[in-house]
Structure formats: C-alpha cells, structure tokens
Protein backbone atom coordinates (compact mmCIF):
# COMPACT_ATOMS: atom_id res chain seq x y z
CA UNK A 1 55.85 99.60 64.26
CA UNK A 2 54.44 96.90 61.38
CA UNK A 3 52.26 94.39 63.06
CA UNK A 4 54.67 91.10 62.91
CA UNK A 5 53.48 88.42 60.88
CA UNK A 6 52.79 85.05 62.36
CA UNK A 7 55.44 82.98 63.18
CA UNK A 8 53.65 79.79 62.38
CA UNK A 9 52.97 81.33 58.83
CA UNK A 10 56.85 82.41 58.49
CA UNK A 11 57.94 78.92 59.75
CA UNK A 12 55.93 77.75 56.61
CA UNK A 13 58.28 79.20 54.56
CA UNK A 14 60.87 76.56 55.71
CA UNK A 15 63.09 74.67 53.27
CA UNK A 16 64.64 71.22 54.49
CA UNK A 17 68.41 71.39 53.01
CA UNK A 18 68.66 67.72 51.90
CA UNK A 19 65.77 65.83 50.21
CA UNK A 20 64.32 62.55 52.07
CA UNK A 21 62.98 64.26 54.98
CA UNK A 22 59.97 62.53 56.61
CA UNK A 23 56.83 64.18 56.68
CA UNK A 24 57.10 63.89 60.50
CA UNK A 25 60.30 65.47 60.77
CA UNK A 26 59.21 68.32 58.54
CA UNK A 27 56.54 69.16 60.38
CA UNK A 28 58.53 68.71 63.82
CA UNK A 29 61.20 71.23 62.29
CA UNK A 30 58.44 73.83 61.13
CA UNK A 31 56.82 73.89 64.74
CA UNK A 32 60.53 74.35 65.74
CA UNK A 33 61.19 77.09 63.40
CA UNK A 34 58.04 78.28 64.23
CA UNK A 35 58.92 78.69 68.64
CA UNK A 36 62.49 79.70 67.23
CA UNK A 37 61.15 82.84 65.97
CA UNK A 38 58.58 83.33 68.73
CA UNK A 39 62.23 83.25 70.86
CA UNK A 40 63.83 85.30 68.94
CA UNK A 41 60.65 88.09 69.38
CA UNK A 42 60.92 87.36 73.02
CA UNK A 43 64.79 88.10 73.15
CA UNK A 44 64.45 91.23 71.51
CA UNK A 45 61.87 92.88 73.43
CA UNK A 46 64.48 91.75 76.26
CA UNK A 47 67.17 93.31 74.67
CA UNK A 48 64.58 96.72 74.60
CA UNK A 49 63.43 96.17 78.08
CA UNK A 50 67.16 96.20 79.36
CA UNK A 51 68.07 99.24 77.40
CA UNK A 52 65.32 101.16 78.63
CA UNK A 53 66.43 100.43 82.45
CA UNK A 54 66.24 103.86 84.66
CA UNK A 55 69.11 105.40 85.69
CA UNK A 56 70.81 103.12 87.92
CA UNK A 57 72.76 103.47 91.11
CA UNK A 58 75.56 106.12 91.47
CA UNK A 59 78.48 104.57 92.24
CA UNK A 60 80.30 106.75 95.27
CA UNK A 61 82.64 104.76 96.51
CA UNK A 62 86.20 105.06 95.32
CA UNK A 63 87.14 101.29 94.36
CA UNK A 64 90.58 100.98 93.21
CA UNK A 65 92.66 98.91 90.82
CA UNK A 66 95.68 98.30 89.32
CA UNK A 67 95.27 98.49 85.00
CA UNK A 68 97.31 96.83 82.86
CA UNK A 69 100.48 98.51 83.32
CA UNK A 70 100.06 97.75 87.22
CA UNK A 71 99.38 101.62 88.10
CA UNK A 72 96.61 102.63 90.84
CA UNK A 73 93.86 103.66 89.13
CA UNK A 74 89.86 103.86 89.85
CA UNK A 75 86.77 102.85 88.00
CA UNK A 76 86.10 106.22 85.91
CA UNK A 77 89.82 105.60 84.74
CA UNK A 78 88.81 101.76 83.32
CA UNK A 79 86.19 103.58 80.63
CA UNK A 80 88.84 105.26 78.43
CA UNK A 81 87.56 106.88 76.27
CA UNK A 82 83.94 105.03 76.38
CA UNK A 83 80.87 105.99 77.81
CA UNK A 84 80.29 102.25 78.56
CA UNK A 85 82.56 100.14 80.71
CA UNK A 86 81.52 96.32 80.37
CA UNK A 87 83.63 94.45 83.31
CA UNK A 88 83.83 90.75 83.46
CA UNK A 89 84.90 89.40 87.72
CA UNK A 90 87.21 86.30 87.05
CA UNK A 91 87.43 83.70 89.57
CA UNK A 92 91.21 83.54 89.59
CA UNK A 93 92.03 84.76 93.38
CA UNK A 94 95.40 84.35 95.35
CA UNK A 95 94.06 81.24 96.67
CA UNK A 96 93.69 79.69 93.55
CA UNK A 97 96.44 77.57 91.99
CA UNK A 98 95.16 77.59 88.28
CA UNK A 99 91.85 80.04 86.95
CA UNK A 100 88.24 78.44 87.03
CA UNK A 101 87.91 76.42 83.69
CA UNK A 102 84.34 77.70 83.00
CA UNK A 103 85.64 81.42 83.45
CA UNK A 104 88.81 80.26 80.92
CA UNK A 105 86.47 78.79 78.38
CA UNK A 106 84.43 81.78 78.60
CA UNK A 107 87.05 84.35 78.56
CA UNK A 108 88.82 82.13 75.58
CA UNK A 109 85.44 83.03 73.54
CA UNK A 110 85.33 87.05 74.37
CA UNK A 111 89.20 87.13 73.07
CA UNK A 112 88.08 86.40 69.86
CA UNK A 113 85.65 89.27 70.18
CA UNK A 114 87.56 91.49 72.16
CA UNK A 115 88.68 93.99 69.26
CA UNK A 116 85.91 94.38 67.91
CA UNK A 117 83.75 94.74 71.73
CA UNK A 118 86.62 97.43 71.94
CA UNK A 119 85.57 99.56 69.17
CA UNK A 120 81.97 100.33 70.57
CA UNK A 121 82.60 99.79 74.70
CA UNK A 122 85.49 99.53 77.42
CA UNK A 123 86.01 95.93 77.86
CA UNK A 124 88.16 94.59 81.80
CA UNK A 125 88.35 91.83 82.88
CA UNK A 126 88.59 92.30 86.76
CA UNK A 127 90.52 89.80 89.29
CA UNK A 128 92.09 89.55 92.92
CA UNK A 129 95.09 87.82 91.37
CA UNK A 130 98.01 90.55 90.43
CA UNK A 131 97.96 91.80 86.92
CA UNK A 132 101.19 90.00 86.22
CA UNK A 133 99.90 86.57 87.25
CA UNK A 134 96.97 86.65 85.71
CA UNK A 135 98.54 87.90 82.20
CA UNK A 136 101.24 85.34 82.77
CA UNK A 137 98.05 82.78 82.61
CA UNK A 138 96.87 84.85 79.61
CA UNK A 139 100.33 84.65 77.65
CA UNK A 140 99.66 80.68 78.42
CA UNK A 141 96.70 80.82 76.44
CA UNK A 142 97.50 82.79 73.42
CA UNK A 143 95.26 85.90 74.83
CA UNK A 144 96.32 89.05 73.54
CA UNK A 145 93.54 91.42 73.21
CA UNK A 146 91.66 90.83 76.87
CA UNK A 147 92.77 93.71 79.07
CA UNK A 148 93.36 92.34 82.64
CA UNK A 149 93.21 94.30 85.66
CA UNK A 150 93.44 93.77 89.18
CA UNK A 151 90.96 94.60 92.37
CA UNK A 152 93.10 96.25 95.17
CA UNK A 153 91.38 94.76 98.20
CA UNK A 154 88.50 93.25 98.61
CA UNK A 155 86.15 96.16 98.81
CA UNK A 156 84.41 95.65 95.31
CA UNK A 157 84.08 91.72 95.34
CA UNK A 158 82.57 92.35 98.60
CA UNK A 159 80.60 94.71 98.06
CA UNK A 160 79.42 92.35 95.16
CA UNK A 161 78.68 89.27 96.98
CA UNK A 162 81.37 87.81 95.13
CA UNK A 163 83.46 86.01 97.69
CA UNK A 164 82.26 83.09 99.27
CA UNK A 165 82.55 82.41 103.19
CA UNK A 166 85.77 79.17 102.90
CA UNK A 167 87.66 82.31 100.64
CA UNK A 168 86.60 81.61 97.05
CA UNK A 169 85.06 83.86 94.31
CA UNK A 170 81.61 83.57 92.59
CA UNK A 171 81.96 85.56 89.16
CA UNK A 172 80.23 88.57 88.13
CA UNK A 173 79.34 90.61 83.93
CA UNK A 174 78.61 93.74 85.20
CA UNK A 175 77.90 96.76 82.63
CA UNK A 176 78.70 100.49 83.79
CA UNK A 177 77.59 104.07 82.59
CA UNK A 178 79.13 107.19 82.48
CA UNK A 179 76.94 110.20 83.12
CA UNK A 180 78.06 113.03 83.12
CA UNK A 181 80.48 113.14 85.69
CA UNK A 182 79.14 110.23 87.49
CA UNK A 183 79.28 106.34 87.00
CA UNK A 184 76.34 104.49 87.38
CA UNK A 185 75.51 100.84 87.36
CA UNK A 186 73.26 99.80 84.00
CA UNK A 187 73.04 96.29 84.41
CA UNK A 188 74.79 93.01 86.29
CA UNK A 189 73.71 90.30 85.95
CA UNK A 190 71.34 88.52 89.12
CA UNK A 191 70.86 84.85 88.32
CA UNK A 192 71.96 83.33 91.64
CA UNK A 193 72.65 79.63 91.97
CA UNK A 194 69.00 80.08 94.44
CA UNK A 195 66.65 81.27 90.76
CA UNK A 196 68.04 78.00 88.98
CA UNK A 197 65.42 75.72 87.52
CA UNK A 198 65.74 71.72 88.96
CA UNK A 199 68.05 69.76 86.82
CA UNK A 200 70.05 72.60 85.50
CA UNK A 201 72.85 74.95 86.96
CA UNK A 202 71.96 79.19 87.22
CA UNK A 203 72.59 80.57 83.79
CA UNK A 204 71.64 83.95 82.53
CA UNK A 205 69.35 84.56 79.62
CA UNK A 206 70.53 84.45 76.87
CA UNK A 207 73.41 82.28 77.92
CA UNK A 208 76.58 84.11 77.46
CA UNK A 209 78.81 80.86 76.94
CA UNK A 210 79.21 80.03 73.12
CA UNK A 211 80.28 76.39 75.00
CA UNK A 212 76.21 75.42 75.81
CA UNK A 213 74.79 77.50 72.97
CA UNK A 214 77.39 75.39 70.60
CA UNK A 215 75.90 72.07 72.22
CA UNK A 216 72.44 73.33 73.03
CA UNK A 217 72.47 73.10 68.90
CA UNK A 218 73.48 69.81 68.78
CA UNK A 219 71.43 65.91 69.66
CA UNK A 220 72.46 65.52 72.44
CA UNK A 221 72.79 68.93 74.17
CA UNK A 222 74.44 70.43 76.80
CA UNK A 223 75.51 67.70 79.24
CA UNK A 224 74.33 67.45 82.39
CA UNK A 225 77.41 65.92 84.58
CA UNK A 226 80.28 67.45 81.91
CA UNK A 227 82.43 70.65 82.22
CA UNK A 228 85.27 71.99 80.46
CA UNK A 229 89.18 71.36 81.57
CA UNK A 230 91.83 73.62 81.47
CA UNK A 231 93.55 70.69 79.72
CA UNK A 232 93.02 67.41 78.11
C-alpha cells in the first residue's frame, strides 16, 4: 500500500467556493479539512478492522418469526438468497401505542436505501408488534420497500438485552453470516447508554442517523434537548 500523503499538505489544496473569505477563516477551514481527512483515514481502517472480525458466534438456537406474508419462519429463512442478513430491532412492541420517533426517522432514511441495500444484502426489520400492525404503520408513512417481520416471543429480544424491566424495548442493527450451513453473528452493535460520553446520548460510530450527521454539518449542530416527532 502507497504511503498516504499528509493530510495537512492535502488540506492545502483547499479552495474556498465564494471569494471574501478571511484569512482566519481560511486557515480555520484548512485545519478542518485537514482533521476531516485524518477522520476519514480513521473510519476506514474501522471499516477494515470490522471486516476482518473472526468468525463469530454460531447461532443454535431456533428463533422464530413471522415474514412478511405472516408465515412461521426462522432466521436462515430471513437471508434469501444472501449470504448476509442485516436486521434492524424496532422499538414498536404491543405495549406501544405509536412506534419510537427516533426508530421512524431512522427507518424513514433506510427506505430510501432499501432497494438498493437489497441488491448486495438481506435487509428485516424485526419487531414484537404483528406484521400487519406494523405494515399498517408503514402504509402510514409511504414505506414500501422495508420488509417487516415479526419476533414470535420474546426469546430473541431477550436473549438480546433488548427489553427493559417496566416492558419496553431498547433497539438493536445487528449483521448476520451465513457459513456454510451455519449462521453466525458478524457484528451488532454495543454502544450502551453506560459507554456514552457526558453531555451526549450513546451513539455508534459512525452515526447511522442521516438526522445528526445532516445537523452535525450545520452551525449550530445537533441539538442537545431536541428530538424528532412522529408529527408536527
């Protein structure tokens, strides 16, 4: 691999769009550009570091779900014909009267994407709710490409950590692998609520919400006592 070039010395390369910048600012922008790049680096030798994860757990037991259609079927089933099975655990349980708003923003994102995701990996979006309420929330929407399925029991949010003690649900991105003829776990994601930094709520890295990275762009950035509705 070519040695990388200095991101300092790249950053130098910058061109302000509009004329009348301040020396100040363009300096303040270069040493921007300049940690921008060093980020960038840094996320893809994270991206490298995840691929190259060992073979995870084997997944024995034999959780079960109802797909799309509302038949009984179990986790090899959800892969199609993928390899990789990326699964997204909805808070949207019996006990709640409407979906979590942060898990409806998010999920309002990934429909955009969801053809495309589709072509390369098997895409569900997991909750306790039956498959006909939650698509009847999905029809509400607009959604047409998420595929939603529903947990039979409570066995795999469980088994997750994913229900909380008064009854409620924690969500959950968890990526499977087929091998062979097993199913292993590749990666899921382990920022608790315990790992985040004061000041800020647990996030994982990078952020998966276009919401924050959207405002993280902007002056003034994500806010701190703000959260998206399911209306307005």
């Amino acid at each position: 691999m070519s040695a990388l070039t200095d991101a300092t010395e790249l950053a130098r390369q910058a061109r302000i769009p509009f004329p009348g910048a301040t020396a100040e600012y363009e300096q303040a922008r270069r040493a921007l550009l300049a940690e921008e790049i060093e980020f960038r680096r840094h996320m893809t030798r994270l991206c490298e570091q995840r691929r190259a994860l060992p073979p995870g757990p084997v997944i024995d037991k034999d959780y079960r779900f109802k797909d799309e259609q509302g038949f009984d079927v179990g986790l090899r089933e959800l892969f199609g014909d993928k390899n990789t099975l990326v699964t997204y655990f909805w808070m949207y349980g019996p006990q709640r009267e409407r979906p979590c708003p942060m898990c409806t923003n998010w999920l309002g994102s990934v429909e955009g994407n969801a053809a495309d995701i589709k072509q390369r990996v098997a895409l569900k979006i997991l909750g306790r709710s039956p498959v006909e309420r939650q698509y009847a929330f999905a029809w509400e929407r607009g959604w047409s490409e998420l595929n939603f399925i529903q947990t039979v029991g409570d066995d795999y949010a469980n088994d997750l950590g994913l229900i909380r003690p008064d009854g409620s649900e924690n969500p959950a991105l968890v990526v499977y692998q087929r091998d062979g003829d097993e199913i292993r776990l590749f990666w899921a994601s382990a920022m608790t609520a315990a790992m985040a930094d004061p000041g800020q709520d647990p996030r994982d890295a990078p952020d998966i919400a276009s919401l924050w990275s959207i405002l993280d762009l902007t002056p003034e950035g994500r806010p701190a006592d703000w959260y998206p509705r399911l209306q307005y």
